[in-house]
N, C-alpha and C. Protein backbone atom coordinates (compact mmCIF):
# COMPACT_ATOMS: atom_id res chain seq x y z
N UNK A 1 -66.49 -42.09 -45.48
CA UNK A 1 -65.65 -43.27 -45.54
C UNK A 1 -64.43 -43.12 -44.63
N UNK A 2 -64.13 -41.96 -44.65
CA UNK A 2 -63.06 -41.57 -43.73
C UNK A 2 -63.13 -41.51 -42.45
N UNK A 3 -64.30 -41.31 -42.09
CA UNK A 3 -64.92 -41.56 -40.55
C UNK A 3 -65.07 -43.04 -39.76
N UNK A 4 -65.57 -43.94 -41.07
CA UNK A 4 -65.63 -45.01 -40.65
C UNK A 4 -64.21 -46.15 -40.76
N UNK A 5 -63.10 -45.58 -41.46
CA UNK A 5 -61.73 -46.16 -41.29
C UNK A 5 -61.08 -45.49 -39.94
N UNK A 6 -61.13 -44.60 -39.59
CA UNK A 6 -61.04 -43.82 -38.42
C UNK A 6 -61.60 -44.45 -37.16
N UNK A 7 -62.98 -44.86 -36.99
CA UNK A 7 -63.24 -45.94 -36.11
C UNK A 7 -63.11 -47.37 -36.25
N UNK A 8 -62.69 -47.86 -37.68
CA UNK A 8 -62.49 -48.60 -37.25
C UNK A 8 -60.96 -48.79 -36.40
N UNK A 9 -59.86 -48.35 -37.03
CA UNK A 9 -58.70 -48.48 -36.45
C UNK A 9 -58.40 -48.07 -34.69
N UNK A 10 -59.95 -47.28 -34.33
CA UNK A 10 -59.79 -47.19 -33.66
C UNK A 10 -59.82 -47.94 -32.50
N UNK A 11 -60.94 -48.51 -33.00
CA UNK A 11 -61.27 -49.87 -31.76
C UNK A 11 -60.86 -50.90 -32.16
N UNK A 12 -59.40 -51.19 -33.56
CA UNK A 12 -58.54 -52.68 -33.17
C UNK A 12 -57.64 -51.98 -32.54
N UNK A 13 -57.40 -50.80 -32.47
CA UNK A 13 -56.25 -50.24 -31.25
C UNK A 13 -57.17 -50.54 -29.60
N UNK A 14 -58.35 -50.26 -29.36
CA UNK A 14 -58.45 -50.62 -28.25
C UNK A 14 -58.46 -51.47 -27.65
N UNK A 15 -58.78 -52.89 -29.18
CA UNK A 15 -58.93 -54.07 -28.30
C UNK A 15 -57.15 -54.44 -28.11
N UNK A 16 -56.52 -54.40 -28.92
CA UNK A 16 -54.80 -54.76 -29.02
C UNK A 16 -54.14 -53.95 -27.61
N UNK A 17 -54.69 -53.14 -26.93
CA UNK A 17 -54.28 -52.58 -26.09
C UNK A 17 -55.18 -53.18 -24.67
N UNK A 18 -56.10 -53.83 -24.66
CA UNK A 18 -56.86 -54.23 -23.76
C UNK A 18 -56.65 -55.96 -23.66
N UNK A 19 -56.55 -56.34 -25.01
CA UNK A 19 -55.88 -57.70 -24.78
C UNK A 19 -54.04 -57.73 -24.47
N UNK A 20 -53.80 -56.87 -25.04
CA UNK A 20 -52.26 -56.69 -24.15
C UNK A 20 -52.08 -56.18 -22.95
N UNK A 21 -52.95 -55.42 -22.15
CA UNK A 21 -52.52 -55.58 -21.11
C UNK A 21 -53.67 -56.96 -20.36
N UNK A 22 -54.29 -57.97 -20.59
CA UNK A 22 -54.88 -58.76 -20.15
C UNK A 22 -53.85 -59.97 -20.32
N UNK A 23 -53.24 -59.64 -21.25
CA UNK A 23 -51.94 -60.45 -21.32
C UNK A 23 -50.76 -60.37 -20.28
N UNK A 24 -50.45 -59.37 -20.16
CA UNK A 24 -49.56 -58.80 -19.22
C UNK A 24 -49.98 -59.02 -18.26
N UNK A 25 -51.10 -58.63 -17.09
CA UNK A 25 -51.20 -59.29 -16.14
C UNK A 25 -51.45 -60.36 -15.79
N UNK A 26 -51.83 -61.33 -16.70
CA UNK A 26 -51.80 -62.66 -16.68
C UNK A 26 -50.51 -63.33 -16.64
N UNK A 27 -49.74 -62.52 -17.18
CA UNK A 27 -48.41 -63.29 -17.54
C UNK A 27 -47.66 -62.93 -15.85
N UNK A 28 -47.92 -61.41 -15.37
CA UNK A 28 -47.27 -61.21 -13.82
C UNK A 28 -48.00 -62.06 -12.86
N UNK A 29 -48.95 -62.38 -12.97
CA UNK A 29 -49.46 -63.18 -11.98
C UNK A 29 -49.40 -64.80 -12.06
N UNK A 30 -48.98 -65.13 -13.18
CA UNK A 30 -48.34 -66.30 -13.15
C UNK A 30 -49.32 -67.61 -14.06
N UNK A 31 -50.50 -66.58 -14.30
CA UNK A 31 -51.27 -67.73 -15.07
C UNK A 31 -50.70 -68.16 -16.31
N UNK A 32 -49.98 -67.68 -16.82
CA UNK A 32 -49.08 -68.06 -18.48
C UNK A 32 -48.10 -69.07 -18.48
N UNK A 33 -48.19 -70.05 -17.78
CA UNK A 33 -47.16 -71.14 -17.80
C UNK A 33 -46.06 -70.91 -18.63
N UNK A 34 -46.83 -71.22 -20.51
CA UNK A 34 -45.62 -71.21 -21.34
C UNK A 34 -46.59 -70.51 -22.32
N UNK A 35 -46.20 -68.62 -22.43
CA UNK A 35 -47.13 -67.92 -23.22
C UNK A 35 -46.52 -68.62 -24.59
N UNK A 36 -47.81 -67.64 -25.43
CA UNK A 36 -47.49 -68.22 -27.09
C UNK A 36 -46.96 -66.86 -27.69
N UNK A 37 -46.59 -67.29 -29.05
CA UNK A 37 -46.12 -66.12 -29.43
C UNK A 37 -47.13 -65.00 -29.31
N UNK A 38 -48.40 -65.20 -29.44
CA UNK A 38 -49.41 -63.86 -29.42
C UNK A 38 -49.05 -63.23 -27.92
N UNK A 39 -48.91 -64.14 -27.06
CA UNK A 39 -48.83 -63.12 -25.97
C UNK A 39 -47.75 -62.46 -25.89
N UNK A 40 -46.76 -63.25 -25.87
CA UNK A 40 -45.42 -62.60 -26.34
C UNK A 40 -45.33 -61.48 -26.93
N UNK A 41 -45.83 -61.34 -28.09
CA UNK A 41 -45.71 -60.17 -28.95
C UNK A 41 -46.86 -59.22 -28.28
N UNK A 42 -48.35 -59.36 -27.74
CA UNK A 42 -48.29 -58.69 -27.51
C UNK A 42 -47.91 -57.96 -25.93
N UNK A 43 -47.41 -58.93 -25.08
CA UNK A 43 -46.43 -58.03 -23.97
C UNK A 43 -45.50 -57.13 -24.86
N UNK A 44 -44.82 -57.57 -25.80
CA UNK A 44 -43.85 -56.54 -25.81
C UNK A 44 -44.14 -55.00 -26.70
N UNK A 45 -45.54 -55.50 -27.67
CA UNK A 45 -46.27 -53.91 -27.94
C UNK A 45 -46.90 -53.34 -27.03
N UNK A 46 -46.95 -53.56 -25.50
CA UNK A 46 -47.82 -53.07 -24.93
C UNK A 46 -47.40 -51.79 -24.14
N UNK A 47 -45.48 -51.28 -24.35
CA UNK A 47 -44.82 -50.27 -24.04
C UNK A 47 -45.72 -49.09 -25.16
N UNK A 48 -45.76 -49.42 -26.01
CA UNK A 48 -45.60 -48.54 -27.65
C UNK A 48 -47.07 -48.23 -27.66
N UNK A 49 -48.15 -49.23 -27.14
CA UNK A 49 -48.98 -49.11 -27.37
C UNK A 49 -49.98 -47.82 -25.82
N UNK A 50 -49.47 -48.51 -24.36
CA UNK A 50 -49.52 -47.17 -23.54
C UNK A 50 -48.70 -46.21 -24.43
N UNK A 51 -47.70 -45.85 -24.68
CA UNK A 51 -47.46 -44.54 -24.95
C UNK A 51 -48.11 -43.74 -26.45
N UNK A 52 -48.77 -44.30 -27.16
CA UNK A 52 -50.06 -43.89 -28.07
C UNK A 52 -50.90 -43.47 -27.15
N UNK A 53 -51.13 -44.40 -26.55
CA UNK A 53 -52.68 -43.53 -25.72
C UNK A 53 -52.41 -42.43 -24.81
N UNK A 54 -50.64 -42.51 -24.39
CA UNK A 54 -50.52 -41.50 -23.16
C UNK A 54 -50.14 -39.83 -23.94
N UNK A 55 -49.55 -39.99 -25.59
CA UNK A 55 -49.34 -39.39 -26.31
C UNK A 55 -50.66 -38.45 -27.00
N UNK A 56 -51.26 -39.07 -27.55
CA UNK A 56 -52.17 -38.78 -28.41
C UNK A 56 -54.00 -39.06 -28.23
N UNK A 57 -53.96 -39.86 -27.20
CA UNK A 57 -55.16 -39.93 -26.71
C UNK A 57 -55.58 -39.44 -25.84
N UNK A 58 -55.13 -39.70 -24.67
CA UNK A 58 -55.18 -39.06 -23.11
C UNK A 58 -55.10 -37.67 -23.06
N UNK A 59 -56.13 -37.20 -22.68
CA UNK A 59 -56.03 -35.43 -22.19
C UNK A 59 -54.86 -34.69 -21.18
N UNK A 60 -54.15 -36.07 -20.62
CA UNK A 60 -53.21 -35.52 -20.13
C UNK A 60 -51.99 -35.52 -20.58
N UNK A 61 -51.45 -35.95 -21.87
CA UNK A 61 -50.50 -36.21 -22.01
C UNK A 61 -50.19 -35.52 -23.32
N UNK A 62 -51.14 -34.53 -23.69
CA UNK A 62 -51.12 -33.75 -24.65
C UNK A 62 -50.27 -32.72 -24.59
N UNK A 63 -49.68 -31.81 -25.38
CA UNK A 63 -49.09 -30.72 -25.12
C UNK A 63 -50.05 -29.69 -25.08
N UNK A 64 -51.05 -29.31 -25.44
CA UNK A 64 -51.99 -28.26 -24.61
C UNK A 64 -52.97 -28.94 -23.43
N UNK A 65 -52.41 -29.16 -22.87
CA UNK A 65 -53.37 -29.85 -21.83
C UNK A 65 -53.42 -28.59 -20.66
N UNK A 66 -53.02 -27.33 -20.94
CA UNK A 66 -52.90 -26.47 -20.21
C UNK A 66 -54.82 -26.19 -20.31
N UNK A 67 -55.31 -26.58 -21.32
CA UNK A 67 -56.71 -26.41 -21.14
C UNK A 67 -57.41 -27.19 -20.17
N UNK A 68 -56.48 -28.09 -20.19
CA UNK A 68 -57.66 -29.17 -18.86
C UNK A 68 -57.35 -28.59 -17.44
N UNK A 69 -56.75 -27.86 -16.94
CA UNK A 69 -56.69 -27.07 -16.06
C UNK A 69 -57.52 -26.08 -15.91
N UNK A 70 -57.83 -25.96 -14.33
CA UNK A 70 -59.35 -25.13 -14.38
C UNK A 70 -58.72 -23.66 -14.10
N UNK A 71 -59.43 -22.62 -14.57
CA UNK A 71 -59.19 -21.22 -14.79
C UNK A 71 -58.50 -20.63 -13.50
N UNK A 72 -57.59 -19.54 -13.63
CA UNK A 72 -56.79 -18.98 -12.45
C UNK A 72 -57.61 -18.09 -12.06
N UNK A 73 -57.33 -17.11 -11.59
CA UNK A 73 -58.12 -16.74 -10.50
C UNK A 73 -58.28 -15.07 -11.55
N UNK A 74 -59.84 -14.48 -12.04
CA UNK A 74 -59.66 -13.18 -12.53
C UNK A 74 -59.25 -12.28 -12.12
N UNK A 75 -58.83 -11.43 -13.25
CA UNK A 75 -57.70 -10.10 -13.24
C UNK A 75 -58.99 -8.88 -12.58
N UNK A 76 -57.84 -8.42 -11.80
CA UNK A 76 -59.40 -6.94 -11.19
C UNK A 76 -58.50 -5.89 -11.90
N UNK A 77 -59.68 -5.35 -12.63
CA UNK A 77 -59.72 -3.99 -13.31
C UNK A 77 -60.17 -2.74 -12.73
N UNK A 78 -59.47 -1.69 -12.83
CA UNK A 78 -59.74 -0.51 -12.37
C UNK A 78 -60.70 0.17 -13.13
């Protein structure tokens, strides 16, 4: 049960993050005449919402991401 509350939250975070930024560039490019509050609100979660994914999702934005770096060069032993 825990698996499946887990996906689900996961993919209304993807779509809230995929319709906010579909919002957002709609709104820079000028198609939004006079947005509504949905777009509105979500332009302005769409700071909070990149930095979830750049935080906690993204392999790069992790604090061990020293693993996604490929191996240094081996130690020579005598």
């Amino acid at each position: 049960m825990k698996r499946i509350a887990f996906l689900g939250a996961g993919f209304a975070y993807m779509v809230l993050l995929i319709e906010a930024i579909r919002a957002a560039v709609a709104w820079w490019q000028g198609e939004l005449a006079t947005p509504g509050w949905g777009d509105i609100a979500l332009i302005a979660l769409l700071p909070l919402l990149v930095w979830i994914w750049w935080r906690y999702i993204s392999p790069f934005g992790r604090p061990d991401c020293a693993k996604c770096l490929p191996p240094g060069e081996p130690e020579v032993r005598p």
